[in-house]
Protein backbone atom coordinates (compact mmCIF):
# COMPACT_ATOMS: atom_id res chain seq x y z
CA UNK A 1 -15.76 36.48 -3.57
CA UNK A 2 -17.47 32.89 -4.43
CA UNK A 3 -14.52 30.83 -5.57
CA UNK A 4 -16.57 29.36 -8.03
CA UNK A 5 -17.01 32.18 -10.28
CA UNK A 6 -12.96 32.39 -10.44
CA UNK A 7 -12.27 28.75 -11.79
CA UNK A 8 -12.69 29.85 -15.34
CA UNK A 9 -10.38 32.53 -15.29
CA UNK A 10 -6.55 31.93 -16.49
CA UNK A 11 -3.21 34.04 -16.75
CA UNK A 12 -0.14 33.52 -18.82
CA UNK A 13 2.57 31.56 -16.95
CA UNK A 14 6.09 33.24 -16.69
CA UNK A 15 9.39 31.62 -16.94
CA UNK A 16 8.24 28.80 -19.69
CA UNK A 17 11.75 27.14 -20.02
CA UNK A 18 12.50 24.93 -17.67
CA UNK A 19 16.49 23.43 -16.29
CA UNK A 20 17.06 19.90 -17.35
CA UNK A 21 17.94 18.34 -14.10
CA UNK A 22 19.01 14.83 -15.11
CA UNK A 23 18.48 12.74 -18.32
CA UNK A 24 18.13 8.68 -17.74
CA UNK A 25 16.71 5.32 -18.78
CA UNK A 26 13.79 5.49 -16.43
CA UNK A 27 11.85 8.15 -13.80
CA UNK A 28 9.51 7.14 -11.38
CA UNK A 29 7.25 9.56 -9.76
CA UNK A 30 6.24 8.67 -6.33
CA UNK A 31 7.75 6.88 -3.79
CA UNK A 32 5.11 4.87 -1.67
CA UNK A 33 5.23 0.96 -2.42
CA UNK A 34 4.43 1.03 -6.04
CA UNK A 35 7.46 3.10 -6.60
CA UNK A 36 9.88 1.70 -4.56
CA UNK A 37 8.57 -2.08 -6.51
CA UNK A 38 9.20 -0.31 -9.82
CA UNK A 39 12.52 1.64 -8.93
CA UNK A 40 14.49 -0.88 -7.11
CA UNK A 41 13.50 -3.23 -10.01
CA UNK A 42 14.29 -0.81 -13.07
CA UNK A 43 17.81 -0.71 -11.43
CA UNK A 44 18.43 -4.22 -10.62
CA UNK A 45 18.02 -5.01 -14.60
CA UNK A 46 20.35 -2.23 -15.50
CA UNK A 47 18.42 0.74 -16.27
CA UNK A 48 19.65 4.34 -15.14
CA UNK A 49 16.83 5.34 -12.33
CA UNK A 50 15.62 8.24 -10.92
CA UNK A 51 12.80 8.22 -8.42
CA UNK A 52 11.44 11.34 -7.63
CA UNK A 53 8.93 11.71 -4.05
CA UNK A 54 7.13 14.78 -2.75
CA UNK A 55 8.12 13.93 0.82
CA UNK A 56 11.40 13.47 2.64
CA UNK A 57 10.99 9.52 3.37
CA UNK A 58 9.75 6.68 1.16
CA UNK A 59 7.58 3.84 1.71
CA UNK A 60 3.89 5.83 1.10
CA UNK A 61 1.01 4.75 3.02
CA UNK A 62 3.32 2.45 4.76
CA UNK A 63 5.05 4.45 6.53
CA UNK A 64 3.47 8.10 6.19
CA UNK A 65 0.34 6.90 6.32
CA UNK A 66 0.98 4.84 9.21
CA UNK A 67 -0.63 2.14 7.28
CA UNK A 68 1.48 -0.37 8.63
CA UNK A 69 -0.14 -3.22 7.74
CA UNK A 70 1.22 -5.38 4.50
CA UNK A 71 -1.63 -8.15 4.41
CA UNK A 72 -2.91 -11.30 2.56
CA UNK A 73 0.33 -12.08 1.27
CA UNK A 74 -0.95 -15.89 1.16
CA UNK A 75 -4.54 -17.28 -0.17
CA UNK A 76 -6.49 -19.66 2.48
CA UNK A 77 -4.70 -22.84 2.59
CA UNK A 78 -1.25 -20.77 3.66
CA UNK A 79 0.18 -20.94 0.13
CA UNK A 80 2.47 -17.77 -0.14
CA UNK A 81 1.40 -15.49 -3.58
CA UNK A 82 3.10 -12.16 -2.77
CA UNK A 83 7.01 -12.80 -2.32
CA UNK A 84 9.95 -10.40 -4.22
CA UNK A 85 10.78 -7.27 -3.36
CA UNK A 86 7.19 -7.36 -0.46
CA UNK A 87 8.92 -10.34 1.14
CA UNK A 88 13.23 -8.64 0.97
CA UNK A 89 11.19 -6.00 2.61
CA UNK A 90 9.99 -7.83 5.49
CA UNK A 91 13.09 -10.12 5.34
CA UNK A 92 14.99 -6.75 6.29
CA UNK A 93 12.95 -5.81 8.92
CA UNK A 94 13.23 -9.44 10.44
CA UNK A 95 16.14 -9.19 11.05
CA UNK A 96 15.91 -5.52 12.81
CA UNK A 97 13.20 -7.29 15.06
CA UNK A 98 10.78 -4.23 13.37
CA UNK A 99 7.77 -6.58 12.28
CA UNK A 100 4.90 -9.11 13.60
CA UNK A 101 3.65 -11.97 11.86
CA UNK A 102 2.23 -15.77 12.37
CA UNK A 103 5.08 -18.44 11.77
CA UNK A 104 4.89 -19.80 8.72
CA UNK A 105 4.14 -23.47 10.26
CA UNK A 106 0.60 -22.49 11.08
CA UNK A 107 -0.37 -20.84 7.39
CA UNK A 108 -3.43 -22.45 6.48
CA UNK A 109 -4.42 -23.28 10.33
CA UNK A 110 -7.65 -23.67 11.38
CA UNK A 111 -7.42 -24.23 15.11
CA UNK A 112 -9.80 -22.16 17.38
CA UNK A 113 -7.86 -21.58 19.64
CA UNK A 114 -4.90 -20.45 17.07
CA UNK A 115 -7.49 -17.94 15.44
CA UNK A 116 -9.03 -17.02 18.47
CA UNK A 117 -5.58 -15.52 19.45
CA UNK A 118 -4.74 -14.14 16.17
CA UNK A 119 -7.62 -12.46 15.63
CA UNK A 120 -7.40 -10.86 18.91
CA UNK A 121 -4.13 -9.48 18.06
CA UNK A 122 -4.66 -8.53 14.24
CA UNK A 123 -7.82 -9.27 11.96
CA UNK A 124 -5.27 -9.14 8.68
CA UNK A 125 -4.13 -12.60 10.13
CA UNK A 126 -7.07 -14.49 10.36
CA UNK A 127 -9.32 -14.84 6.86
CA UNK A 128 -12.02 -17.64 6.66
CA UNK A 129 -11.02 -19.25 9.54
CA UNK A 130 -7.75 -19.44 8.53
CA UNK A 131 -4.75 -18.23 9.72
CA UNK A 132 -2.87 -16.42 6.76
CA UNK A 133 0.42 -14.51 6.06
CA UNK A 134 -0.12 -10.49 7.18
CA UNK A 135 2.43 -8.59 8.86
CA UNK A 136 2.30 -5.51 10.97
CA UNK A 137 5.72 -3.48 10.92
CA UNK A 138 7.78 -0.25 12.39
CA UNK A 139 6.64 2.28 10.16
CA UNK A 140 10.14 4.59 10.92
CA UNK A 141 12.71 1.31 10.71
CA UNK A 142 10.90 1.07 6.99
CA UNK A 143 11.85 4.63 5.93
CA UNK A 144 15.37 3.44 6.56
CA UNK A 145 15.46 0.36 5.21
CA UNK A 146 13.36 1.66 1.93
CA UNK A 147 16.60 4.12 1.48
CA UNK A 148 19.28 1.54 1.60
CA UNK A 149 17.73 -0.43 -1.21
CA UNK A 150 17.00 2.37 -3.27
CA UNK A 151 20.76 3.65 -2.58
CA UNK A 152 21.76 -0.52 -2.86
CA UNK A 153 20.04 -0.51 -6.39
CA UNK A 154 22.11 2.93 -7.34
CA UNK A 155 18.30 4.77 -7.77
CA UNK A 156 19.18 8.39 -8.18
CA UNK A 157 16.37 10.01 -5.23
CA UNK A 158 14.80 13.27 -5.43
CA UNK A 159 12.75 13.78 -2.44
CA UNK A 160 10.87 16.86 -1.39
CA UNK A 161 9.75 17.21 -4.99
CA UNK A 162 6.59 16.93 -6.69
CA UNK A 163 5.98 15.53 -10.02
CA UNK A 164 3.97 17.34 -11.56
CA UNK A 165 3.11 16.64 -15.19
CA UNK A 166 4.81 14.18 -17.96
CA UNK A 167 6.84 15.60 -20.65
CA UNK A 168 4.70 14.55 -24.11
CA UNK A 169 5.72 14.17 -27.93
CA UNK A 170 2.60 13.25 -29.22
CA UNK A 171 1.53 10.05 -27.60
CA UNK A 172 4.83 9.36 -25.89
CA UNK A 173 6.26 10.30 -22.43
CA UNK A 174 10.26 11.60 -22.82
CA UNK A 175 10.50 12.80 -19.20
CA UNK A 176 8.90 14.36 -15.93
CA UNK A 177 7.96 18.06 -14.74
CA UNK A 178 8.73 18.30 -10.87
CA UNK A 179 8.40 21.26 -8.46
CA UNK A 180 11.00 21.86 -5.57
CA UNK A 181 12.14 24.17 -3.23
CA UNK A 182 15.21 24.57 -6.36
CA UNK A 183 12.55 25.29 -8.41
CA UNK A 184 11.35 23.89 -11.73
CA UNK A 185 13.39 21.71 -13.38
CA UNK A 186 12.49 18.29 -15.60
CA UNK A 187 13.92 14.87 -15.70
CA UNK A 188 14.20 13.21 -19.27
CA UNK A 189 13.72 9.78 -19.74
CA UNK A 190 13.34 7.09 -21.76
CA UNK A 191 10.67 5.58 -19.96
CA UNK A 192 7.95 7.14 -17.21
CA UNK A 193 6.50 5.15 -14.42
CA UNK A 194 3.42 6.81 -12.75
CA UNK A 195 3.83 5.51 -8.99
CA UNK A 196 1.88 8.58 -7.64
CA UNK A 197 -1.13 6.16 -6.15
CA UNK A 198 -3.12 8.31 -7.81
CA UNK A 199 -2.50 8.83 -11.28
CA UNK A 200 -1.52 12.16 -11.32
CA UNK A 201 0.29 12.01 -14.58
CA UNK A 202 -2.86 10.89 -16.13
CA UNK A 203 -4.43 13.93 -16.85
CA UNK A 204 -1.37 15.65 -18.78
CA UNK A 205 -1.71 12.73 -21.36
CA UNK A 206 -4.52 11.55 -23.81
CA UNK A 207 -5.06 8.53 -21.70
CA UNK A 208 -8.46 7.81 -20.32
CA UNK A 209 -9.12 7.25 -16.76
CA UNK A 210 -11.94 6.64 -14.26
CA UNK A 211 -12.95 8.48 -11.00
CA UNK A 212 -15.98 6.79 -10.00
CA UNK A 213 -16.12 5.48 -6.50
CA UNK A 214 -19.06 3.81 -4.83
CA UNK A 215 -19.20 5.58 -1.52
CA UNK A 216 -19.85 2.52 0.23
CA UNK A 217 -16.37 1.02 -1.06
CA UNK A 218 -13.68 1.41 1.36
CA UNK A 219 -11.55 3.02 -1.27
CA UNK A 220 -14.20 6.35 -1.37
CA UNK A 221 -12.33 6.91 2.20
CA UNK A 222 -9.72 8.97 3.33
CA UNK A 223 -8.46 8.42 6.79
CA UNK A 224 -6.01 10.00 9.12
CA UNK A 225 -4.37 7.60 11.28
CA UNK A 226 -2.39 8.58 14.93
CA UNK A 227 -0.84 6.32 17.83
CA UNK A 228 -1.19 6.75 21.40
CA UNK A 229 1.41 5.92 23.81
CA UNK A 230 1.81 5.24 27.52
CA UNK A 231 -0.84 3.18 27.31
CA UNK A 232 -1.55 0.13 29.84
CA UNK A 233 -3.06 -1.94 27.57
CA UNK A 234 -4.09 -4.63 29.82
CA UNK A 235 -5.29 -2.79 32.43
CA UNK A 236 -7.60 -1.72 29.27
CA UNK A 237 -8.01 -5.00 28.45
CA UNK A 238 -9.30 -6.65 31.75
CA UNK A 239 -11.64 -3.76 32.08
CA UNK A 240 -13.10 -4.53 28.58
CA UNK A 241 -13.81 -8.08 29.32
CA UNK A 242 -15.01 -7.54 32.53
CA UNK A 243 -17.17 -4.73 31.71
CA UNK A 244 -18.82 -5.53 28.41
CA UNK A 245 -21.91 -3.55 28.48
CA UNK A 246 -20.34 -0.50 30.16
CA UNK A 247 -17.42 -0.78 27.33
CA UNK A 248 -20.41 -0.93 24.37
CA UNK A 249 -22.13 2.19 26.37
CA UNK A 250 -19.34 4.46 26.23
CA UNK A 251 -17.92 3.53 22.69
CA UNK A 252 -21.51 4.10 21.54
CA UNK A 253 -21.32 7.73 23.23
CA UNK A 254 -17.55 8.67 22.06
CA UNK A 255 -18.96 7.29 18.17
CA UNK A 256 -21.88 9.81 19.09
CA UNK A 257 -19.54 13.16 19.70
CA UNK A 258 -17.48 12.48 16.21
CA UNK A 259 -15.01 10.38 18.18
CA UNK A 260 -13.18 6.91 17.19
CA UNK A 261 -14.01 4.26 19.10
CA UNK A 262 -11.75 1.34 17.82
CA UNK A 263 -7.85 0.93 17.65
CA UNK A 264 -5.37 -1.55 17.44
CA UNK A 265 -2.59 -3.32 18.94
CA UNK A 266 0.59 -2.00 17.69
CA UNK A 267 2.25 -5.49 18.10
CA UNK A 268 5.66 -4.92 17.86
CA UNK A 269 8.33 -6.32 20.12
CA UNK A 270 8.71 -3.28 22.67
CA UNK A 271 5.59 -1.27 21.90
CA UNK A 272 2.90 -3.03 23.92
CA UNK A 273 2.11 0.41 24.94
CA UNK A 274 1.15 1.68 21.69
CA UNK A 275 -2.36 1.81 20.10
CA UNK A 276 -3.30 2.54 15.97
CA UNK A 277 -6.27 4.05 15.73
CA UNK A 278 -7.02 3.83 11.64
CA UNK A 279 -10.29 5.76 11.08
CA UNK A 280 -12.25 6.51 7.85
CA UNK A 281 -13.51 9.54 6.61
CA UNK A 282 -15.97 9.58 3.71
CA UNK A 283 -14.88 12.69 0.64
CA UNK A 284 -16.66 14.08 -2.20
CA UNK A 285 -12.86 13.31 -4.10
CA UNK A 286 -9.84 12.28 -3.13
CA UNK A 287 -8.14 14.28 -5.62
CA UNK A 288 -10.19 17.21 -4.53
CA UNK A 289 -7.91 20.38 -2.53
CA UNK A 290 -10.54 21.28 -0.52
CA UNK A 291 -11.50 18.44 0.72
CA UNK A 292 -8.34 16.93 1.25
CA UNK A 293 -7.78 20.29 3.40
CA UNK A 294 -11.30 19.64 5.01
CA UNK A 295 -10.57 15.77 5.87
CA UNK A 296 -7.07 16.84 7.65
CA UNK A 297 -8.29 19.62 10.26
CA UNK A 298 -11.44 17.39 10.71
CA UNK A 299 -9.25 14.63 11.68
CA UNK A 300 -6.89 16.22 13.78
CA UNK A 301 -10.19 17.66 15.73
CA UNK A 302 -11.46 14.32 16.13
CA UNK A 303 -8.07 12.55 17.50
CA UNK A 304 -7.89 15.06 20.01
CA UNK A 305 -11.55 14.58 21.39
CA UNK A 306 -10.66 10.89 20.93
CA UNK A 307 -7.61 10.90 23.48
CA UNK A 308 -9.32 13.21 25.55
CA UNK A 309 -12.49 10.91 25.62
CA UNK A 310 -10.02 7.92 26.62
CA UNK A 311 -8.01 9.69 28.58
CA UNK A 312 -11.01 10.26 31.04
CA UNK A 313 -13.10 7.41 30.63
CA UNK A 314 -10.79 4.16 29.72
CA UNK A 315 -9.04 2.72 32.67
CA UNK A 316 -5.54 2.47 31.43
CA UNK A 317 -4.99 5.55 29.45
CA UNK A 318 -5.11 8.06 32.68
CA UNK A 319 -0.97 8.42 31.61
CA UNK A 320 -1.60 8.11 27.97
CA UNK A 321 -0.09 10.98 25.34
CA UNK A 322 -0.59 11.50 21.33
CA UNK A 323 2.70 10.05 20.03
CA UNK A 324 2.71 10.18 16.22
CA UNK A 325 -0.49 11.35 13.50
CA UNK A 326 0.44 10.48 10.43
CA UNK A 327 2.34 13.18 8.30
CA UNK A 328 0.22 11.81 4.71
CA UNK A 329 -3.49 11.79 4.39
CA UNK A 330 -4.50 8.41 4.03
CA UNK A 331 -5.85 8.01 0.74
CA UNK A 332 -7.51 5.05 -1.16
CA UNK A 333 -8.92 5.95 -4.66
CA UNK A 334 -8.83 8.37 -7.22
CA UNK A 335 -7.86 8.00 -10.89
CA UNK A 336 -7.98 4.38 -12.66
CA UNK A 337 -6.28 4.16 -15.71
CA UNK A 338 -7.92 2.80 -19.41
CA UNK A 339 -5.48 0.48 -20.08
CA UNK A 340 -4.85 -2.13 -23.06
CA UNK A 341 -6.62 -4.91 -20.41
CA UNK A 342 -9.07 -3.46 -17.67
CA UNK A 343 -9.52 -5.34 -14.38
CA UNK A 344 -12.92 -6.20 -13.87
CA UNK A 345 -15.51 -7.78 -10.78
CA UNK A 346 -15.58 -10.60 -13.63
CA UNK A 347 -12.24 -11.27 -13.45
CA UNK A 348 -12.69 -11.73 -9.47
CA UNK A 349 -14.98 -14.34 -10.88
CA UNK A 350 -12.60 -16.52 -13.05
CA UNK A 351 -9.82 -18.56 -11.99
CA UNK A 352 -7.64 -18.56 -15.21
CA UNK A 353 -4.38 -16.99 -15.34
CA UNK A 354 -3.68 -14.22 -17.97
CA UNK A 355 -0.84 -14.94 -20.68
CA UNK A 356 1.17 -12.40 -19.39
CA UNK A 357 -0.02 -12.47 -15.51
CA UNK A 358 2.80 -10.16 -13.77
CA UNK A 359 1.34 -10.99 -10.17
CA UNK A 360 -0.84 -13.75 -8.01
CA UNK A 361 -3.07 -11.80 -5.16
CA UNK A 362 -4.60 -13.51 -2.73
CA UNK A 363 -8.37 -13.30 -2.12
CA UNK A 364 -9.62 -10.90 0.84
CA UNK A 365 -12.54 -13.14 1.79
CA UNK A 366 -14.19 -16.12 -0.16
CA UNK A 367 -17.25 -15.12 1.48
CA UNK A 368 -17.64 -11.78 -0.15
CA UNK A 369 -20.42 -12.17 -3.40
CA UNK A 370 -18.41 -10.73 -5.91
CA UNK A 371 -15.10 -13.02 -5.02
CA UNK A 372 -15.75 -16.78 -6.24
CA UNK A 373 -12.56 -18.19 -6.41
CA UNK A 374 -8.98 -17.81 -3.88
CA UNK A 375 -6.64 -16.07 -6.36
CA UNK A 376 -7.48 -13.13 -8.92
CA UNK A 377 -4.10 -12.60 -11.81
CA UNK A 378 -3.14 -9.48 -13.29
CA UNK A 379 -2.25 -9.03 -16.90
CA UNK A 380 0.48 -6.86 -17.38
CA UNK A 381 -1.49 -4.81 -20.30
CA UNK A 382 -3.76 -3.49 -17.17
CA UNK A 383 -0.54 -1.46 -16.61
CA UNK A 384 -0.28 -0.19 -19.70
CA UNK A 385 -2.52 3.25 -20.69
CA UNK A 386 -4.44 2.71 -23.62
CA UNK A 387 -3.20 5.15 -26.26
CA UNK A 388 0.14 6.56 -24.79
CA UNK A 389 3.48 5.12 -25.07
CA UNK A 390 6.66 4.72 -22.95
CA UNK A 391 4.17 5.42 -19.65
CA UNK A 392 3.37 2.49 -17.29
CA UNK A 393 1.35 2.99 -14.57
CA UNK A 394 2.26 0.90 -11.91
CA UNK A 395 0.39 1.85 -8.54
CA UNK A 396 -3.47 1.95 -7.14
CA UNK A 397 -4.15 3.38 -10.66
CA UNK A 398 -3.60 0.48 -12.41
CA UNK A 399 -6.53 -0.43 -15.37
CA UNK A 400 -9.93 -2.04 -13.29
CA UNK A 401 -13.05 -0.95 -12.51
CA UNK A 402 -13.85 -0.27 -8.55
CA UNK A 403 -14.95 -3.01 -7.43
CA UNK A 404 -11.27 -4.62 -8.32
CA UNK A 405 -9.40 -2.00 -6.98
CA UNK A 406 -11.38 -2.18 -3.61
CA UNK A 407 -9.96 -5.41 -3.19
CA UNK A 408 -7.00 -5.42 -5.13
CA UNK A 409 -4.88 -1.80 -4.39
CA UNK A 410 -3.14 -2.61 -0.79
CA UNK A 411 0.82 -1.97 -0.18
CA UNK A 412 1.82 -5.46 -1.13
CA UNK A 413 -0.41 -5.17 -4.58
CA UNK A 414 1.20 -1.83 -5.47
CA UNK A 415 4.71 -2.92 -4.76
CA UNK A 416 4.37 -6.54 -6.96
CA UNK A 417 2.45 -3.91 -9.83
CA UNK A 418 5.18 -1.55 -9.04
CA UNK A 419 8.19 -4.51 -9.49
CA UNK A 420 6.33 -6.29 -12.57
CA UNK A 421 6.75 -2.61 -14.04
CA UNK A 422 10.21 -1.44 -13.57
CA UNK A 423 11.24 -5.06 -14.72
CA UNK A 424 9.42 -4.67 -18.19
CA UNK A 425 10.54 -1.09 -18.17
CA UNK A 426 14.03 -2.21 -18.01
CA UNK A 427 13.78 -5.47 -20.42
CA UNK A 428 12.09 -2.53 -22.94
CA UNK A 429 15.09 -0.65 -22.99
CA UNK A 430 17.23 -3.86 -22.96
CA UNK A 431 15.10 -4.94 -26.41
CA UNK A 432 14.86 -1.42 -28.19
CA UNK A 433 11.57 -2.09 -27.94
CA UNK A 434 8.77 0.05 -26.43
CA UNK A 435 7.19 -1.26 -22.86
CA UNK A 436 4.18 -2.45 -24.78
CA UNK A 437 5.81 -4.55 -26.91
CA UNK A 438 7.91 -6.18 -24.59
CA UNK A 439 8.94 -9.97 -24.70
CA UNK A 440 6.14 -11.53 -22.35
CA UNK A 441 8.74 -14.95 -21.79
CA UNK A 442 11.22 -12.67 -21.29
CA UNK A 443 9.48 -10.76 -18.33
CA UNK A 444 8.34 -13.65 -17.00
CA UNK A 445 11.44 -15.03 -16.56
CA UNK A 446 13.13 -12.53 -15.14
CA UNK A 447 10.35 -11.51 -12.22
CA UNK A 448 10.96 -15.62 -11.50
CA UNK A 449 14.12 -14.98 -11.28
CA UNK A 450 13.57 -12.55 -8.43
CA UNK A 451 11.41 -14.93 -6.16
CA UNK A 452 7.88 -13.15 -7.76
CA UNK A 453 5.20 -15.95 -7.85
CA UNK A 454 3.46 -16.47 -10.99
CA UNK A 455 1.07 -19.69 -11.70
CA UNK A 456 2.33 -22.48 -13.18
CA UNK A 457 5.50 -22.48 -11.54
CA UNK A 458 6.84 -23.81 -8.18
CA UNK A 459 6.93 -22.03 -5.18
CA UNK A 460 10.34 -21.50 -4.22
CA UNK A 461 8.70 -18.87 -1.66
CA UNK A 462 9.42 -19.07 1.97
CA UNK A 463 10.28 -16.20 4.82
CA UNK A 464 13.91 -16.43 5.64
CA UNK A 465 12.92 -16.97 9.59
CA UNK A 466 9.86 -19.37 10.21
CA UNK A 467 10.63 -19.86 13.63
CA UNK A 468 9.66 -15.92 13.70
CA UNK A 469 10.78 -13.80 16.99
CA UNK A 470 7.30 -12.88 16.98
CA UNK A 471 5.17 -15.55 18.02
CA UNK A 472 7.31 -15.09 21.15
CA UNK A 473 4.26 -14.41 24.25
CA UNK A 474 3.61 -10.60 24.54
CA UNK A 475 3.99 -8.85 27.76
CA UNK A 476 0.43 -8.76 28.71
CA UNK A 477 -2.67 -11.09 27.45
CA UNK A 478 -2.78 -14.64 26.90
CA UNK A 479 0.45 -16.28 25.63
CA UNK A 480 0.29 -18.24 22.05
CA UNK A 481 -2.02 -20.99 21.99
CA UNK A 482 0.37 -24.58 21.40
CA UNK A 483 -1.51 -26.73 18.46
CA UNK A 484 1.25 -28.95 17.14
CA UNK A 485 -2.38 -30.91 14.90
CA UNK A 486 -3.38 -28.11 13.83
CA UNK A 487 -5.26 -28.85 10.74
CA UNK A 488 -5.02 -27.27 7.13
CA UNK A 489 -7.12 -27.67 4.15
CA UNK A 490 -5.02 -29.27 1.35
């Protein structure tokens, strides 16, 4: 039968009251960076927390995903804009040797031979020539750490359960909906935080929200990402160079059969025989069953003939195996919120801070058309949903129009959304006051007071080790380039 001519029918659903699980200050729903930004913060300030996460680890796209890639934490001239919770994340797996990133020293740098080496090793380091803050880390340490500062902060966890709708009286949230293997039970609340990536609160509420996606954008893509091991990457990388034409040919003819023809460096101390392979896959919706279902098997089909195709062809993965696929679908865009303030390709335009700016990104590229200027601000309001009270959304979902979020929803954006959130959430409660009426000074001060950047105020922002472990020379390839005058724009 065509499922199309069953989408209109209903039935009554059975077993309408639902077990009260938990009653607290503040739920978050989803666990990926936005969430753990807004939990760990809610906490810190005193709120009762409970973060509820459909899978059995935290961390998202950055560690699921196996989107382990936290970039353009500083703007062109090596200033540092994303810092807080981002940077006690990366500070933690510092110290666990579990991440890769240019020393701070040569932020800024434009030295040939300083790119030329950085941008062989990881694109997200090098931006206009420059050499800017982007680290690569261990997707698996990450799950760990993420639970010790949820547990540090005294965040009550739920994972392996799905949030499924809001609780609503009237225009307010009072609590969360979420499926589990105990069944259905709810979580009240005074506040809800909708970390889900992709608004899926939204549509249980009378806010407004967007879908549109250019399909050009890179956020219209959904991607399933996998690592190969065992593989000897310089072997790989000699026959490359030395074979240029040959290497085009027969990327050109794996591209042809569906196949994947670029990956990464892992980069990690220990795993120089590790390779990311990150592809895209265009979708009708990213909110869409089907073709969620559809993007999975296809990908799965096409990192198989990928090894295979390597396997065979590339000198240096004769030995190689499929190590890890990521256990998330990689997804980019969905649902945008209408908030109070929407973030806007004008706003890429205009280099005034907001009154209440909650957090400083960086610029992907001065060279793109629609960026003019090296730091875009966002307003707190943009978290807030036009219409409904005691909701914040603080994830990909946040209030702007497409072209914005293509630049502006990466794992270090969602986690400084995700902290500005949980902060106001619990200076709110600390007030009496509801989230949209919260003292501006008030949150400002206090995301200072946990090393956020915000303009007009000294950077107090530096990584903990700036002789990093991990500008030590790799195993194979050319060792780090020396340039003690290497020269930064001022």
């Amino acid at each position: 039968m065509d499922r199309d001519k069953l989408t209109d029918r209903m039935i009554p659903e059975p077993n309408k009251n639902i077990r009260i699980a938990r009653e607290c200050d503040v739920v978050v729903v989803g666990g990926g960076p936005g969430g753990i930004g807004a939990a760990v913060a809610a906490a810190r300030n005193g709120a009762k927390t409970v973060l509820i996460e459909r899978y059995g680890y935290l961390g998202g796209m950055g560690t699921g995903g196996l989107v382990t890639i936290i970039p353009c934490l500083s703007d062109f001239n090596g200033n540092m804009q994303i810092a807080g919770i981002n940077q006690e994340w990366i500070d933690r797996l510092d110290k666990r040797e579990a991440c890769s990133y240019p020393r701070q020293e040569i932020w800024g740098a434009d030295d040939q031979h300083l790119i030329e080496y950085w941008n062989d090793r990881s694109f997200f380091s090098v931006r206009e020539e420059k050499i800017v803050y982007s680290v690569i880390i261990d997707a698996e340490v990450s799950k760990c750490l993420l639970n010790d500062m949820v547990n540090e902060a005294k965040v009550k966890t739920y994972l392996h359960a799905w949030g499924t709708m809001p609780l609503m009286e009237g225009n307010k949230a009072v609590g969360v909906v979420f499926e589990s293997k105990s069944g259905r039970q709810a979580i009240m609340a005074k506040i809800v935080i909708d970390s889900t990536g992709d608004g899926d609160l939204l549509p249980f509420t009378p806010a407004g929200f967007d879908t549109d996606i250019d399909p050009k954008m890179r956020i219209a893509n959904l991607s399933l990402c996998f690592w190969i091991d065992n593989v000897n990457l310089q072997k790989c990388e000699d026959f490359r160079r030395g074979n240029t034409a040959a290497w085009n040919q027969m990327m050109e003819d794996l591209t042809s059969q569906g196949g994947i023809a670029g990956f990464f460096r892992s980069n990690l101390p220990n795993q120089e025989n590790v390779v990311w392979f990150h592809p895209r896959y265009s979708c009708k919706s990213q909110i869409d069953l089907e073709e969620l279902t559809r993007v999975e098997m296809l990908g799965r089909e096409r990192m198989l003939l990928t090894h295979d195709y390597f396997k065979k062809n590339i000198p240096g993965f004769e030995s190689s195996f499929i190590v890890l696929s990521s256990p998330q679908l990689g997804t980019r865009g969905a649902r945008r919120v209408h908030g109070d303030y929407m973030v806007t390709e004008q706003d890429l335009n205009n280099d005034e801070p907001f009154e209440d700016t909650i957090a400083v990104f960086p610029d992907l590229d001065r060279g793109k058309a629609s960026i003019k200027h090296p730091l875009t601000y966002i307003p707190y309001r943009s978290l807030l949903p036009k219409g409904v009270d005691n909701l914040l959304v603080a994830c990909r979902a946040f209030s702007s129009d497409q072209t914005a979020n293509n630049f502006f929803n990466l794992i270090p954006h969602c986690i400084a959304i995700g902290e500005a959130a949980g902060t106001a959430a619990a200076l709110a409660l600390d007030q009496s006051v509801a989230p949209r009426d919260v003292d501006l000074a008030g949150l400002r001060a206090r995301l200072l007071a946990q090393n956020v950047i915000l303009p007009g105020y000294p950077r107090k922002n530096r990584v903990k080790n700036p002789e990093a472990y991990t500008y030590r020379a790799p195993r194979f390839g050319r060792p780090p380039p020396k340039a003690p005058n290497a020269s930064k724009s001022e």
